[in-house]
Protein backbone atom coordinates (compact mmCIF):
# COMPACT_ATOMS: atom_id res chain seq x y z
CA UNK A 1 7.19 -19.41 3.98
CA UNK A 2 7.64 -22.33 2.07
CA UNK A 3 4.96 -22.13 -1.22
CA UNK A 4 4.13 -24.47 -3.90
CA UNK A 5 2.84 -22.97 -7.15
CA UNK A 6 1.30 -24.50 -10.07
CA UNK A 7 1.40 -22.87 -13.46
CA UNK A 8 4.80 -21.76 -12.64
CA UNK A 9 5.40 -21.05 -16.00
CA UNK A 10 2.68 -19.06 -17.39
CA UNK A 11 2.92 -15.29 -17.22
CA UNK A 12 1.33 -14.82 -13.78
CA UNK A 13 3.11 -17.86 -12.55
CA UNK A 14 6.92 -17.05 -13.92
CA UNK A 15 6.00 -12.98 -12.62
CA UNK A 16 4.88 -14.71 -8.55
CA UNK A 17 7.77 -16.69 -8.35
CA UNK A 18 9.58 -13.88 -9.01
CA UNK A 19 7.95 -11.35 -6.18
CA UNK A 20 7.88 -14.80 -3.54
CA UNK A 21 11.52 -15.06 -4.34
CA UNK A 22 12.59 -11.22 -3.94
CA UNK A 23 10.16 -11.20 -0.70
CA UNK A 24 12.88 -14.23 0.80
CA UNK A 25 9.78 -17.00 0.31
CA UNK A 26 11.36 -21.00 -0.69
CA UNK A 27 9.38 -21.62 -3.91
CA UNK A 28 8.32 -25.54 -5.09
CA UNK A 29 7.29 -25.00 -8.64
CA UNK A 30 5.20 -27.80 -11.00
CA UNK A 31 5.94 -27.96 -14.24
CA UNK A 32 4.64 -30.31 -16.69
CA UNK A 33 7.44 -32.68 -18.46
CA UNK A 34 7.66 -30.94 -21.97
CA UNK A 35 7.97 -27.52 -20.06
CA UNK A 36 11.93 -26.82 -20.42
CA UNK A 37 11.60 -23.94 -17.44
CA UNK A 38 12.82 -21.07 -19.90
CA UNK A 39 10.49 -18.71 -18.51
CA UNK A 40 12.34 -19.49 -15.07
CA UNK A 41 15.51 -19.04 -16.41
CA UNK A 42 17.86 -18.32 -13.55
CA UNK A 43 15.72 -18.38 -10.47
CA UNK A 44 15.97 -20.59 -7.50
CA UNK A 45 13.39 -22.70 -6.21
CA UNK A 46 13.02 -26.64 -6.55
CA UNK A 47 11.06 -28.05 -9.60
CA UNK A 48 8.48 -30.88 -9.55
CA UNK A 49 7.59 -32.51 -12.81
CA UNK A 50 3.80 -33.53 -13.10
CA UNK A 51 0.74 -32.31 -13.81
CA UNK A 52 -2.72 -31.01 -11.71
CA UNK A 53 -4.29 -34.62 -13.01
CA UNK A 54 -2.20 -36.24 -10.02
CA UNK A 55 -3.56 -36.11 -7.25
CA UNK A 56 -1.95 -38.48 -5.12
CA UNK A 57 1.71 -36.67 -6.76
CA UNK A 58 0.54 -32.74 -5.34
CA UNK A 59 -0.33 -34.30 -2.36
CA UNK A 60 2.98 -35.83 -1.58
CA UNK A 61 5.19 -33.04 -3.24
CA UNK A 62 2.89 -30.29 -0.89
CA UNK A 63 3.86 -32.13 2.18
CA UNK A 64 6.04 -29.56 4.88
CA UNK A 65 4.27 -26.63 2.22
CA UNK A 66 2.88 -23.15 4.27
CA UNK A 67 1.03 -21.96 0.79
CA UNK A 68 -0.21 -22.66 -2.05
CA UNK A 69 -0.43 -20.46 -5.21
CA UNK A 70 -2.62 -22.45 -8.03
CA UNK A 71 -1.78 -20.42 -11.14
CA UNK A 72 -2.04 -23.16 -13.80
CA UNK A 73 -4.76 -22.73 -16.19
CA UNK A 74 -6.06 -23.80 -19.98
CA UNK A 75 -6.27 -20.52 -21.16
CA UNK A 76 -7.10 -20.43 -24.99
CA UNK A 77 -10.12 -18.59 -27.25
CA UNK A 78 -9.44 -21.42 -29.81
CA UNK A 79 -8.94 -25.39 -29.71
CA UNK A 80 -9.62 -28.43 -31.69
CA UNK A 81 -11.09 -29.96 -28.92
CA UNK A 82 -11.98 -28.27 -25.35
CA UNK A 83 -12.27 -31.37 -23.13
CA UNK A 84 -8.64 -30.67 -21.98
CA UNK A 85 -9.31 -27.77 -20.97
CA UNK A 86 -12.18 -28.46 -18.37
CA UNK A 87 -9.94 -31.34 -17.13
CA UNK A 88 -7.01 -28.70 -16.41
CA UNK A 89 -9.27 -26.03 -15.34
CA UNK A 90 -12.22 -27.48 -13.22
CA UNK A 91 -10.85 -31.23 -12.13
CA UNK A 92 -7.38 -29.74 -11.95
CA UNK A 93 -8.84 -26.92 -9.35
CA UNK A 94 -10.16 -29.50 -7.40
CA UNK A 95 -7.38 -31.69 -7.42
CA UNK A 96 -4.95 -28.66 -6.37
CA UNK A 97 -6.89 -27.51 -3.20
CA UNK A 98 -8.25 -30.85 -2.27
CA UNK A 99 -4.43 -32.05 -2.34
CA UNK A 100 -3.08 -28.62 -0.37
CA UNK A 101 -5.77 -29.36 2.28
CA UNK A 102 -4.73 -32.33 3.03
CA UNK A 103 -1.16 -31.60 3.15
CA UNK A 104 -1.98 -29.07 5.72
CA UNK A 105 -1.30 -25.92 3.81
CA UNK A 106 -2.51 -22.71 6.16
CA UNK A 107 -3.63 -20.44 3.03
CA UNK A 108 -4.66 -21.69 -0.63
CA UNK A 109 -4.92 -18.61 -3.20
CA UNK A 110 -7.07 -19.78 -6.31
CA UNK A 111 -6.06 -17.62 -9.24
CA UNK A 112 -9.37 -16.98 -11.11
CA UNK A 113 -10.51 -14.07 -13.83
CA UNK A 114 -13.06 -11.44 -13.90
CA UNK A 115 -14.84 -13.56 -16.64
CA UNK A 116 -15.94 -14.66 -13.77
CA UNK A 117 -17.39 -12.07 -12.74
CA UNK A 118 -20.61 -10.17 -14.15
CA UNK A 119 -20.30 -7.24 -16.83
CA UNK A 120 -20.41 -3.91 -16.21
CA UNK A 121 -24.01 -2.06 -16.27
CA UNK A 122 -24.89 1.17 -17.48
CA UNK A 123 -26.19 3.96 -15.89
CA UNK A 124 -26.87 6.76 -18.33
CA UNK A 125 -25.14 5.40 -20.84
CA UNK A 126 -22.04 4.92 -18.88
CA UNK A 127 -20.50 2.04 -18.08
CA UNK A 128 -20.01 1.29 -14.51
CA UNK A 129 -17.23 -0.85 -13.01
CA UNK A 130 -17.90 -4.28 -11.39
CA UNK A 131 -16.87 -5.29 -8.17
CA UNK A 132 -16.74 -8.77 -7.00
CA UNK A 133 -20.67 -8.65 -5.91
CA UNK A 134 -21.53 -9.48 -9.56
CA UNK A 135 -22.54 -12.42 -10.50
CA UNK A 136 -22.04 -13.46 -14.05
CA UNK A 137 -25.30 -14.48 -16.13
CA UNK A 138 -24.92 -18.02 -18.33
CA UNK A 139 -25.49 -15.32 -21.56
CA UNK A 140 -22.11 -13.74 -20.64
CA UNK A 141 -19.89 -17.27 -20.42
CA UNK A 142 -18.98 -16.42 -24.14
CA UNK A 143 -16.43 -18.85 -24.58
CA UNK A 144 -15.52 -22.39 -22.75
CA UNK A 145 -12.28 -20.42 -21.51
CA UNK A 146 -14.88 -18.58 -19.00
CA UNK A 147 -16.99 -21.27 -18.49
CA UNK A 148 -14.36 -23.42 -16.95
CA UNK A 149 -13.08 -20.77 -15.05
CA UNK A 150 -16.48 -19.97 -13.76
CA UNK A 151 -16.47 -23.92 -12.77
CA UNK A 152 -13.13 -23.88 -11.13
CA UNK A 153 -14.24 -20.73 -9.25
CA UNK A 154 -17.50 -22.44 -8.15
CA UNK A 155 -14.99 -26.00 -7.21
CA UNK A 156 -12.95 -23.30 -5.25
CA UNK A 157 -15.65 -21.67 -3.38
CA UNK A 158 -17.27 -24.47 -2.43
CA UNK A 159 -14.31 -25.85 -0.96
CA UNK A 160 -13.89 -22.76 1.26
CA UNK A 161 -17.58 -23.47 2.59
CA UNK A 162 -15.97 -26.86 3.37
CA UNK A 163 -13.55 -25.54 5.36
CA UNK A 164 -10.50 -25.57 3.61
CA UNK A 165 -8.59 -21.85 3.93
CA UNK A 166 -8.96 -21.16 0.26
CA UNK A 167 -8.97 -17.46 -1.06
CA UNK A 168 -9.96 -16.23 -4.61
CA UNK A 169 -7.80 -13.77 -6.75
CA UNK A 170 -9.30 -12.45 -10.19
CA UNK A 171 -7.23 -11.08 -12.14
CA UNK A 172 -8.11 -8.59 -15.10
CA UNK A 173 -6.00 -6.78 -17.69
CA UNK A 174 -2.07 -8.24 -16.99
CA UNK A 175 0.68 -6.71 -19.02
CA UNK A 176 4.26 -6.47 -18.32
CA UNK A 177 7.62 -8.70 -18.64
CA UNK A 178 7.91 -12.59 -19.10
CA UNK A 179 4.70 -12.71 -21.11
CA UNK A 180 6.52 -15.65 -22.89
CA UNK A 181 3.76 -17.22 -24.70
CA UNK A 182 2.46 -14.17 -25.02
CA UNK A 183 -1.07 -14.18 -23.91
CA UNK A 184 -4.12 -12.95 -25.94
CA UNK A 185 -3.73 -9.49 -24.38
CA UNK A 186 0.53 -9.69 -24.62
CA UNK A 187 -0.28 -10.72 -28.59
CA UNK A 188 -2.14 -7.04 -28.95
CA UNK A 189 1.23 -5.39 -27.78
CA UNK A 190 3.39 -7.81 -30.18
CA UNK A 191 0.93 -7.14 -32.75
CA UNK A 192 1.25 -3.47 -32.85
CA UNK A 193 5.08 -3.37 -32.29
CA UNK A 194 5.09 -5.85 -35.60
CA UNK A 195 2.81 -3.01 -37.54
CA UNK A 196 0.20 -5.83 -37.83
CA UNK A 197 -2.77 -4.28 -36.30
CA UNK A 198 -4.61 -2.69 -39.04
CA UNK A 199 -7.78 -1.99 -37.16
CA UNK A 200 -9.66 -2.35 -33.58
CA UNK A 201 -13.09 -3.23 -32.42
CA UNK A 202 -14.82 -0.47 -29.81
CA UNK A 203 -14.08 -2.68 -26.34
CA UNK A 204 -12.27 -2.28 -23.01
CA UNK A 205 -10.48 -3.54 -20.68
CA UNK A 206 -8.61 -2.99 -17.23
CA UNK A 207 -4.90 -3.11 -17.77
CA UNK A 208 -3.04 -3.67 -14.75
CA UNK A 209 0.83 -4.55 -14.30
CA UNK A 210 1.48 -8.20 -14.12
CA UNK A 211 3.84 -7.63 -11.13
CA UNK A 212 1.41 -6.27 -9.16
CA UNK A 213 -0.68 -9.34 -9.87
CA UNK A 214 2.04 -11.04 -8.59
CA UNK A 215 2.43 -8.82 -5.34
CA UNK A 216 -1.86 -9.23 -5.01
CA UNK A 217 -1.66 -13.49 -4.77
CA UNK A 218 1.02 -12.80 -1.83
CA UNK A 219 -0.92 -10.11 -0.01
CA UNK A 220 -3.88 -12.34 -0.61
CA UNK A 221 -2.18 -15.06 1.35
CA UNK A 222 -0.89 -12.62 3.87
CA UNK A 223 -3.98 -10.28 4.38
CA UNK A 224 -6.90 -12.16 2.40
CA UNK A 225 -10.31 -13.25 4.53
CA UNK A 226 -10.73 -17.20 3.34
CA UNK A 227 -13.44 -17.80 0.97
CA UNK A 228 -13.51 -13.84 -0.18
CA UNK A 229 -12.50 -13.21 -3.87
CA UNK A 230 -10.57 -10.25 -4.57
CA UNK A 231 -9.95 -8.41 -8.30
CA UNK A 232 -6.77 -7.76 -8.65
CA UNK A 233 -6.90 -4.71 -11.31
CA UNK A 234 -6.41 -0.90 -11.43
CA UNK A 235 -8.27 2.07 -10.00
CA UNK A 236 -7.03 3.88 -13.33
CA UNK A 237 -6.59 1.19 -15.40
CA UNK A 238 -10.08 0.59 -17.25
CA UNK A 239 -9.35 1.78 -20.92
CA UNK A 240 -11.02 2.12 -24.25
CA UNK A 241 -9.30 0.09 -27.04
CA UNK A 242 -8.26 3.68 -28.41
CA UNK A 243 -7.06 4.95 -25.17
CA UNK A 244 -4.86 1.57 -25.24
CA UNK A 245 -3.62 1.87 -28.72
CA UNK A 246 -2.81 5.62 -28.01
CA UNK A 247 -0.69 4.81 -25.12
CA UNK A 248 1.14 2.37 -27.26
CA UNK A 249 1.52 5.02 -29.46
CA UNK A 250 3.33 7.38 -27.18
CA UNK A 251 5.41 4.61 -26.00
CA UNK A 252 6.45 3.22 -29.33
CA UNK A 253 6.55 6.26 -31.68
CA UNK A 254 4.39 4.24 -34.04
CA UNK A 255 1.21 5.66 -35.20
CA UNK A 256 -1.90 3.41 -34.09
CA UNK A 257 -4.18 1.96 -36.15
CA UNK A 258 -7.09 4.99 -37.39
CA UNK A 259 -9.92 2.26 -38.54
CA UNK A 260 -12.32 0.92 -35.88
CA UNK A 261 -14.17 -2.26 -36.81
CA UNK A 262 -17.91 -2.85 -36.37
CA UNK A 263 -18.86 -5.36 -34.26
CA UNK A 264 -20.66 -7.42 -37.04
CA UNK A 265 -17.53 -7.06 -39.70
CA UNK A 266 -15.60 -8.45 -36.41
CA UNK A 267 -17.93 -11.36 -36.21
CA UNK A 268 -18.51 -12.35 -39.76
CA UNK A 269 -14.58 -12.65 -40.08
CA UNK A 270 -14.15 -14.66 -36.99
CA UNK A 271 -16.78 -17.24 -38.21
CA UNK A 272 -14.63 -17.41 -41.44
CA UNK A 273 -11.64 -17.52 -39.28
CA UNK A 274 -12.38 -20.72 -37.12
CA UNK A 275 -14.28 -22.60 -40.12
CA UNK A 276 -10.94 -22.45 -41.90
CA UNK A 277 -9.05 -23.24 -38.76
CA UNK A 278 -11.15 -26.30 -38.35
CA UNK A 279 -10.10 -27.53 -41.42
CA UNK A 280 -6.19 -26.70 -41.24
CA UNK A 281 -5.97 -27.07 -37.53
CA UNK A 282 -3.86 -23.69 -37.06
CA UNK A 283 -5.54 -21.30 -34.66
CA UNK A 284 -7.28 -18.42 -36.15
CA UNK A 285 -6.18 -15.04 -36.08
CA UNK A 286 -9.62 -13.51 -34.57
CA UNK A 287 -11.39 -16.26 -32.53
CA UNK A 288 -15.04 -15.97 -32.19
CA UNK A 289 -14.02 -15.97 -27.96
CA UNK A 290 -12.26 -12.70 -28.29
CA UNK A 291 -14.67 -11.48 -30.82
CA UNK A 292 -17.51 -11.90 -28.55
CA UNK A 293 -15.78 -10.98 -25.30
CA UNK A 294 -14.94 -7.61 -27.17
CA UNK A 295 -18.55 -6.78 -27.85
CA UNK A 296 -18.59 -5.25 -24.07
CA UNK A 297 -16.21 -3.00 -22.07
CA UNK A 298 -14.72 -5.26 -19.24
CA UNK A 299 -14.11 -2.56 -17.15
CA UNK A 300 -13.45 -3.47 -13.18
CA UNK A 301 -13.53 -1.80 -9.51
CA UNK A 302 -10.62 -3.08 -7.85
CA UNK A 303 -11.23 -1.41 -4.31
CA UNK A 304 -11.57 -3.97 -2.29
CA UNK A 305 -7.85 -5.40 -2.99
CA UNK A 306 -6.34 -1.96 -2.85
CA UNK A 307 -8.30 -1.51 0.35
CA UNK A 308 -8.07 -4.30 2.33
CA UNK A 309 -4.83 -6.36 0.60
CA UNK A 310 -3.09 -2.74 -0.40
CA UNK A 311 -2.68 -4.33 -3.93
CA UNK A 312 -0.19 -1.85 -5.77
CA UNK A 313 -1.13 0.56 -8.22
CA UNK A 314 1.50 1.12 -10.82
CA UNK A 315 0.63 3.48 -13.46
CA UNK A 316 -0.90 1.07 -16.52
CA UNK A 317 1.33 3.08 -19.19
CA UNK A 318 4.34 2.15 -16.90
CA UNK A 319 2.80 -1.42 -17.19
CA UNK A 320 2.99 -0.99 -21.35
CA UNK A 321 5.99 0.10 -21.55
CA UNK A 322 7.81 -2.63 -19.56
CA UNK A 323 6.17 -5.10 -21.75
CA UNK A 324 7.27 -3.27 -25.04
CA UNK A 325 10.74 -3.05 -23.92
CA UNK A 326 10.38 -7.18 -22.88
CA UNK A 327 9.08 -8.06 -25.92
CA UNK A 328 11.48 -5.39 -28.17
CA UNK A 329 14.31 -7.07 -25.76
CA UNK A 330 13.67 -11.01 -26.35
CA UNK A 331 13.26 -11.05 -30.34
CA UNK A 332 9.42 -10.97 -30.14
CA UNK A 333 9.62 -7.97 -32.89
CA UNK A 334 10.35 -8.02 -36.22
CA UNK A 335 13.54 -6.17 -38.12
């Protein structure tokens, strides 16, 4: 097949070019101008410069396309000013599929998140996995990170309704290799490599390996029933913050961090943390998004994807320790 993908390279973008690649698929990648490739480094497929603002440009450059893979997202807990990121993230969605349907593309995949999908609830005390039934609550769109996605979901969806063969991907948890940025959940791993995680707030999330995110958005394409959404997580992989840093420390050798924060010491610092970001522009270490997405354990049932797309299931400490020994490997830890 030949596939365009946008966000080609972000960390689930760079990791599905990858897997289409090794699976014999022709790969059309868009990159925006400033974006030098780096995370591409080496791999064949044809570049197109733009943006998902041009319409008329994805259009054209999809022509003679079988899929398409829209990866590209705003994805920040922290900016100056968020208007960007609803113009990437919802009017960029719609621009994407609208433009793919048009250019006669037989199967869209819309990468998504589980922030789009609703919490966990607990049943006697316990928290219990969410499937993609849930619907998410406004109290739960923490962050204007989720409430774009949630958006761009809802653009996607309705465009399914429409007729257009879209299919919905969530990922949760990914870790692994070619987190280049890294991402809010790669900095935790960089973090405690660099010894600068002196504490941890109670939370949770579902850790899966970023390659078989990768593998999901194909099967999705191959397998996936249009307008479905599928999470793309792990049976096994829904963790405690302690379970995570204790994994790290078996990989690593180093000891994890003993002191768990309480939520409201997490909070209070975060407010001082963006009010002094606001005035020095320079993102703050704790964001009030990650605080606040922390307060609850984000724990997923993947199922559905590893029953009817037969998403892998690599083991989530396998997932760690490729992404320690990518990040130990490509100077992203200290001497």
């Amino acid at each position: 097949m030949k596939c365009f993908v946008t966000g080609a390279a972000g960390f689930i973008g760079s990791n599905l070019i990858r897997e289409l690649l090794a699976h014999g698929h022709r790969v059309k990648a868009l990159l925006r101008p400033e974006n030098n490739g780096r995370a591409l480094a080496g791999l064949e497929f044809e570049r197109v410069t733009g943006d998902v603002s041009d319409g008329a440009m994805l259009k054209r450059e999809m022509a003679g396309c079988d899929w398409c893979f829209h990866a590209a997202a705003s994805y920040h807990l922290w900016l100056h000013d968020y208007q960007s990121m609803y113009a990437t993230n919802v009017d960029g969605t719609r621009n994407v599929i609208e433009a793919a349907g048009m250019a006669g593309c037989k199967r869209i995949v819309y990468t998504s998140t589980v922030g789009c999908i609703g919490l966990p609830q607990m049943l006697n005390g316990t928290a219990v996995p969410s499937d993609e039934s849930a619907t998410v609550p406004e109290v739960q769109l923490t962050s204007p990170y989720k409430r774009s996605k949630w958006q761009a979901e809802e653009v996607a969806a309705r465009l399914a309704r429409q007729g257009l063969p879209v299919i919905i991907v969530n990922p949760s948890a990914p870790i692994g290799p070619h987190d280049a940025k890294p991402t809010p959940t790669g900095r935790i791993i960089v973090d405690f490599l660099n010894r600068e995680l002196p504490a941890y707030l109670d939370t949770g999330l579902n850790w899966i390996h970023v390659r078989d995110v990768a593998a999901g958005h194909i099967l999705a394409a191959e397998k996936g029933r249009i307008g479905e959404r599928y999470i793309l997580g792990h049976a096994e992989g829904n963790w405690t913050m302690h379970e995570t840093l204790t994994a790290l420390e078996e990989i690593t050798g180093i000891p994890s961090p003993k002191i768990q924060i309480p939520y409201w010491v997490a909070l209070t610092l975060a407010h001082v943390n963006e009010g002094i970001a606001s005035l020095t522009g320079t993102s703050p270490k704790a964001p009030l998004a990650g605080v606040r997405m922390a307060r609850d354990k984000m724990w997923y049932n993947p199922a559905k994807a590893i029953r009817e797309l037969g998403l892998p299931q690599t083991p989530p400490k396998q997932a760690f320790a490729d992404a320690v020994a990518w990040f130990r490997a490509n100077g992203y830890v200290k001497r």
